[in-house]
Protein backbone atom coordinates (compact mmCIF):
# COMPACT_ATOMS: atom_id res chain seq x y z
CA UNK A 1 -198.04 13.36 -58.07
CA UNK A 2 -198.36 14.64 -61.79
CA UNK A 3 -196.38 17.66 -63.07
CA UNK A 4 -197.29 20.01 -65.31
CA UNK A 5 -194.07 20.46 -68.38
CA UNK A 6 -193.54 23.62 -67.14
CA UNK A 7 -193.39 22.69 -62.90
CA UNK A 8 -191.53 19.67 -63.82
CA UNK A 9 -188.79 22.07 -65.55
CA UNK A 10 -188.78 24.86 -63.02
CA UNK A 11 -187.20 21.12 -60.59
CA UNK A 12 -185.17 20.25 -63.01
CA UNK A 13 -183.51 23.43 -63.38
CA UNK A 14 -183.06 24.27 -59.63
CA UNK A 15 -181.36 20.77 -59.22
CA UNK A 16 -179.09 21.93 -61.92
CA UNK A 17 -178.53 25.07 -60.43
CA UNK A 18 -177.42 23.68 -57.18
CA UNK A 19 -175.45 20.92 -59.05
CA UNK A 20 -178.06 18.01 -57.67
CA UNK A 21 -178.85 16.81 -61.14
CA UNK A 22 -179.62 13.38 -60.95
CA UNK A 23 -177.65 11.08 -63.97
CA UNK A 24 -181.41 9.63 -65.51
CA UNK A 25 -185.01 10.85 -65.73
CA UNK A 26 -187.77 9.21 -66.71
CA UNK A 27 -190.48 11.15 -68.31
CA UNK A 28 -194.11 9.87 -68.37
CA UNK A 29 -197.08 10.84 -69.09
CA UNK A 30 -200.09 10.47 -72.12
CA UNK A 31 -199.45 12.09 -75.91
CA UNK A 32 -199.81 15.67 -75.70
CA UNK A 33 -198.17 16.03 -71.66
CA UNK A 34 -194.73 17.57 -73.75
CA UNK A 35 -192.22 15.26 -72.73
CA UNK A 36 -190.45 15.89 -76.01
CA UNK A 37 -190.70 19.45 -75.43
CA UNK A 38 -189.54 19.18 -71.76
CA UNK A 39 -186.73 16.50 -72.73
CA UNK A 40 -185.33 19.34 -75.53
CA UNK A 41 -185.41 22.28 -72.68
CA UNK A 42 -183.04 19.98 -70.39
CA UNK A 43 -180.93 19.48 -72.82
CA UNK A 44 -180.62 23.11 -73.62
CA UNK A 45 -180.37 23.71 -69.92
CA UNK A 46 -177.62 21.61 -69.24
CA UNK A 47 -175.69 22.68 -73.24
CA UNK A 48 -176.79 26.32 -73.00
CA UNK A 49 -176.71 27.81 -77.06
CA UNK A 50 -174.11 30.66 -77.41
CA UNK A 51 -175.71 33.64 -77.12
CA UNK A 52 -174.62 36.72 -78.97
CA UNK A 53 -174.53 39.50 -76.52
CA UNK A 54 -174.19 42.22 -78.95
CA UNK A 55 -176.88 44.14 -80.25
CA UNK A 56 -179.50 43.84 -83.08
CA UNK A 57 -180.79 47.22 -85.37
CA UNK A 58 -183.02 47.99 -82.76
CA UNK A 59 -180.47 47.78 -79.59
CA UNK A 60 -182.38 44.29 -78.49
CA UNK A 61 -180.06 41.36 -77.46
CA UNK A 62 -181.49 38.10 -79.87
CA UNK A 63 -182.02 35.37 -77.17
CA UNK A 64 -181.62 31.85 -78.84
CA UNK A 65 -184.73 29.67 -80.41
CA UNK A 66 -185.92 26.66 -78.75
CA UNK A 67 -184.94 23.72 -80.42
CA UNK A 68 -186.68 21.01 -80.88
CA UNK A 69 -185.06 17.31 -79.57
CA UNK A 70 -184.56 16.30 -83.54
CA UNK A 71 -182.81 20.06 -84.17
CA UNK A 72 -180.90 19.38 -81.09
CA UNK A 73 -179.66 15.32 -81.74
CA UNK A 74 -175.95 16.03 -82.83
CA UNK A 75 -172.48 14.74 -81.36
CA UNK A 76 -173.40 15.04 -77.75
CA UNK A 77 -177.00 13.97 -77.72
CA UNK A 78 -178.05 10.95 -79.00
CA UNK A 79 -181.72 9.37 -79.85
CA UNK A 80 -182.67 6.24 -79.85
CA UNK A 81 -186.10 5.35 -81.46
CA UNK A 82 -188.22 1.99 -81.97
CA UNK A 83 -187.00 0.77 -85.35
CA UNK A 84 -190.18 1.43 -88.26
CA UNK A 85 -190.88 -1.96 -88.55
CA UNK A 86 -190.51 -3.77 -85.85
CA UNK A 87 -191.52 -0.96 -83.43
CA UNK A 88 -188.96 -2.08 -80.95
CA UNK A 89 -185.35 -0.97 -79.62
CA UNK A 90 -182.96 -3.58 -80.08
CA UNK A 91 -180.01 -4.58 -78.05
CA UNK A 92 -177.62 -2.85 -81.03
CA UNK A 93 -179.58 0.59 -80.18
CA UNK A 94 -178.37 0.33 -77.03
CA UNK A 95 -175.17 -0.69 -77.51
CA UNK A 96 -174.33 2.08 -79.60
CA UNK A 97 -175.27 4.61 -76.85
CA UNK A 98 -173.08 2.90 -74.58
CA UNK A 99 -170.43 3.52 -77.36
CA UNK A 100 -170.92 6.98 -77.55
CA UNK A 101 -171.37 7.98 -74.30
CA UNK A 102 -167.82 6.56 -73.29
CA UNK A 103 -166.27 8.92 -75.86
CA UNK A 104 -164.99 12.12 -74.30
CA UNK A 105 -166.85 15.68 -75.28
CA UNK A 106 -165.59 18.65 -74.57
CA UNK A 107 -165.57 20.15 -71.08
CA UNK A 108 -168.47 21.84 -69.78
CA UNK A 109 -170.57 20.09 -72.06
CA UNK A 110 -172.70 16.94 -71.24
CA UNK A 111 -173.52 14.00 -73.27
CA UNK A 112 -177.24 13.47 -73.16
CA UNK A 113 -178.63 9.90 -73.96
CA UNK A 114 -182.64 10.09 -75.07
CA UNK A 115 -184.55 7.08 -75.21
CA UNK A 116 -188.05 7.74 -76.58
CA UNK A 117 -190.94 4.86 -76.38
CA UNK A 118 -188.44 3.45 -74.02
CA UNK A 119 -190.94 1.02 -73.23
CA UNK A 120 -190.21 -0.54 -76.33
CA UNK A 121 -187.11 -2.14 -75.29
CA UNK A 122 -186.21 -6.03 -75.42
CA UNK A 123 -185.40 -7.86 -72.13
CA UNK A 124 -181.85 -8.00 -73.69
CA UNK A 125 -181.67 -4.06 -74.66
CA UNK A 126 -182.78 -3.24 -71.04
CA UNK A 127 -180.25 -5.46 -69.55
CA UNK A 128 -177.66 -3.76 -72.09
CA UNK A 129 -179.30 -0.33 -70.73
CA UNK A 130 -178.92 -1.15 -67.46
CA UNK A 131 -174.37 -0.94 -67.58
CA UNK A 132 -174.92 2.48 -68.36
CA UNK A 133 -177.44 3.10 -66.22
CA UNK A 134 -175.65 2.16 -63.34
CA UNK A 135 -171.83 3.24 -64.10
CA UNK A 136 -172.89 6.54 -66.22
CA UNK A 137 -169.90 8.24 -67.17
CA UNK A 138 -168.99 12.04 -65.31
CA UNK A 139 -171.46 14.39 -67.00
CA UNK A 140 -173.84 12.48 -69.00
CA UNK A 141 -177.70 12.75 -68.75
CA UNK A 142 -180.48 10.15 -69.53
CA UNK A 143 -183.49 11.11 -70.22
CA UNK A 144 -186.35 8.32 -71.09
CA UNK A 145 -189.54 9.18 -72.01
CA UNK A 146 -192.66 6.60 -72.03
CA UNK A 147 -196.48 6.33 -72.06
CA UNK A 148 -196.38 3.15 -70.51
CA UNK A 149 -193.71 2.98 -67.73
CA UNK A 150 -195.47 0.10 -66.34
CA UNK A 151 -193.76 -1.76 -68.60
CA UNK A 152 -190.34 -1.23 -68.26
CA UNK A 153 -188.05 -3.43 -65.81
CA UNK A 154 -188.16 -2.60 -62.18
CA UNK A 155 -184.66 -2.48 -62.11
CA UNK A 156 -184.67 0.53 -64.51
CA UNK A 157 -187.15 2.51 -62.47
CA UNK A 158 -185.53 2.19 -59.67
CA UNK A 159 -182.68 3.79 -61.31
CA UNK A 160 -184.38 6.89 -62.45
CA UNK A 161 -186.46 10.09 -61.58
CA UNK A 162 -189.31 10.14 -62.19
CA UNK A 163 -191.35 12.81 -63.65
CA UNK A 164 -195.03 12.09 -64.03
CA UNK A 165 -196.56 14.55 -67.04
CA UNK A 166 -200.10 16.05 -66.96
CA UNK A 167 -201.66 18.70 -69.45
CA UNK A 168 -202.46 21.45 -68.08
CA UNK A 169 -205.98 20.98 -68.98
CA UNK A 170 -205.45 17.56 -67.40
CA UNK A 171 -204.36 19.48 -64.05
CA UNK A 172 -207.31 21.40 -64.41
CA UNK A 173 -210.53 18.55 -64.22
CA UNK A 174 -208.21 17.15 -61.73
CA UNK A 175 -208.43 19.86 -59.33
CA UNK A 176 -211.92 20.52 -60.20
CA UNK A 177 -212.92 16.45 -59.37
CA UNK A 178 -210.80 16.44 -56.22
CA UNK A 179 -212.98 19.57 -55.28
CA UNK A 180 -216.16 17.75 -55.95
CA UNK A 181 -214.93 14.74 -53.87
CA UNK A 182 -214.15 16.99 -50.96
CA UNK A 183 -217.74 18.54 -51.27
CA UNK A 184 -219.49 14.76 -51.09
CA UNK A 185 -217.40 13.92 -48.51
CA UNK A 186 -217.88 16.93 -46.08
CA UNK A 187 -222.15 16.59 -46.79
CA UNK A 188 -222.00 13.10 -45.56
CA UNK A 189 -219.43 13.41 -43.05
CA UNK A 190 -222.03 15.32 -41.29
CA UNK A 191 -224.75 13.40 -41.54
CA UNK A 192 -222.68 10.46 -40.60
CA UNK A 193 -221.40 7.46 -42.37
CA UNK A 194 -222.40 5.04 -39.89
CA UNK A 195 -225.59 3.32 -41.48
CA UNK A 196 -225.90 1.36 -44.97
CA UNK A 197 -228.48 4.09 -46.72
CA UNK A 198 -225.66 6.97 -45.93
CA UNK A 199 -222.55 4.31 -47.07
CA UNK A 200 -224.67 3.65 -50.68
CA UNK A 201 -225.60 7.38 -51.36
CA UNK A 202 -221.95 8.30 -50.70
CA UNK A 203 -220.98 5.64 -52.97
CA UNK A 204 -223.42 6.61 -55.90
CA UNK A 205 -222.68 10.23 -55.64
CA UNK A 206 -218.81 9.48 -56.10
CA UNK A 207 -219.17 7.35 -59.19
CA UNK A 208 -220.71 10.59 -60.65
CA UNK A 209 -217.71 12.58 -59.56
């Protein structure tokens, strides 16, 4: 089942609420689904911005900006990205995460490792990954993010959440095609599906679903 950005969120953050967050996501979906956008809102959820409670000029309380993941990368949130020219996360990328994740932050705060393309790693950087991924430290937070989770080792996915993306538009023509598959099916369940005439005209009327 697909998520919208938004749904996919609205889980995330009632996990957090009840202190049920898991320790890794993994965020798919095709370009344009906002996994960037929805990794940079859990961060923010789980490292809430100060907020200034006094007033502006005209008595309004200023609620933070959303940041975006490359405004938020800092001390406790680290990115790793395919290098430029080999388009591919080494084994060093991943030991460096590692590193910093094992360094202590300050408390209430969470150290938040983001891994995008994470497709794109080695064997070796996955089997790096995987230490981490299976001893995290107290409060850290994974979040990888991938058009092509097919790809990565089994092992990984079995060790993460995850959080199919879909466009809203997306979520749209799917609704609208499973509606037009429900409509074949009920005008030929009636008729019955019993003889080979009925079996073909079912079949050509799906292909134009």
């Amino acid at each position: 089942m697909a998520f919208t950005a938004e749904k996919a969120y609205n889980l995330i953050e009632m996990a957090h609420q009840r202190e049920r967050l898991a320790h890794a996501f993994l965020l798919t979906g095709e370009v344009g689904s906002g996994k960037s956008a929805l990794a940079a809102k859990i961060i923010s959820l789980v490292n809430p911005a100060q907020v200034d409670s006094t007033a502006n000029l005209f008595g309004e309380v200023e609620m933070p900006i959303e940041e975006s993941l490359d405004e938020l990368e800092g001390e406790l949130v680290r990115i790793v990205r395919p290098r430029s020219k080999s388009r591919k996360i080494s084994i060093d990328d991943m030991r460096a995460l590692e590193k910093a994740f094992h360094v202590a932050s300050a408390p209430g705060k969470w150290k938040v490792g983001v891994i995008l393309h994470a497709d794109r790693m080695g064997i070796e950087a996955e089997n790096a990954f995987l230490k981490t991924l299976e001893e995290p430290p107290p409060d850290s937070l994974l979040l990888l993010l991938s058009d092509a989770p097919e790809l990565l080792l089994p092992t990984i996915l079995s060790r993460c959440v995850r959080l199919p993306l879909i466009t809203a538009a997306g979520k749209r023509e799917a609704g609208e095609c499973g509606q037009k598959m429900l409509d074949v099916l009920t005008r030929y369940t009636r008729s019955g599906l019993g003889d080979i005439a009925t079996a073909l005209t079912l079949r050509a009327c799906l292909s134009q679903v």
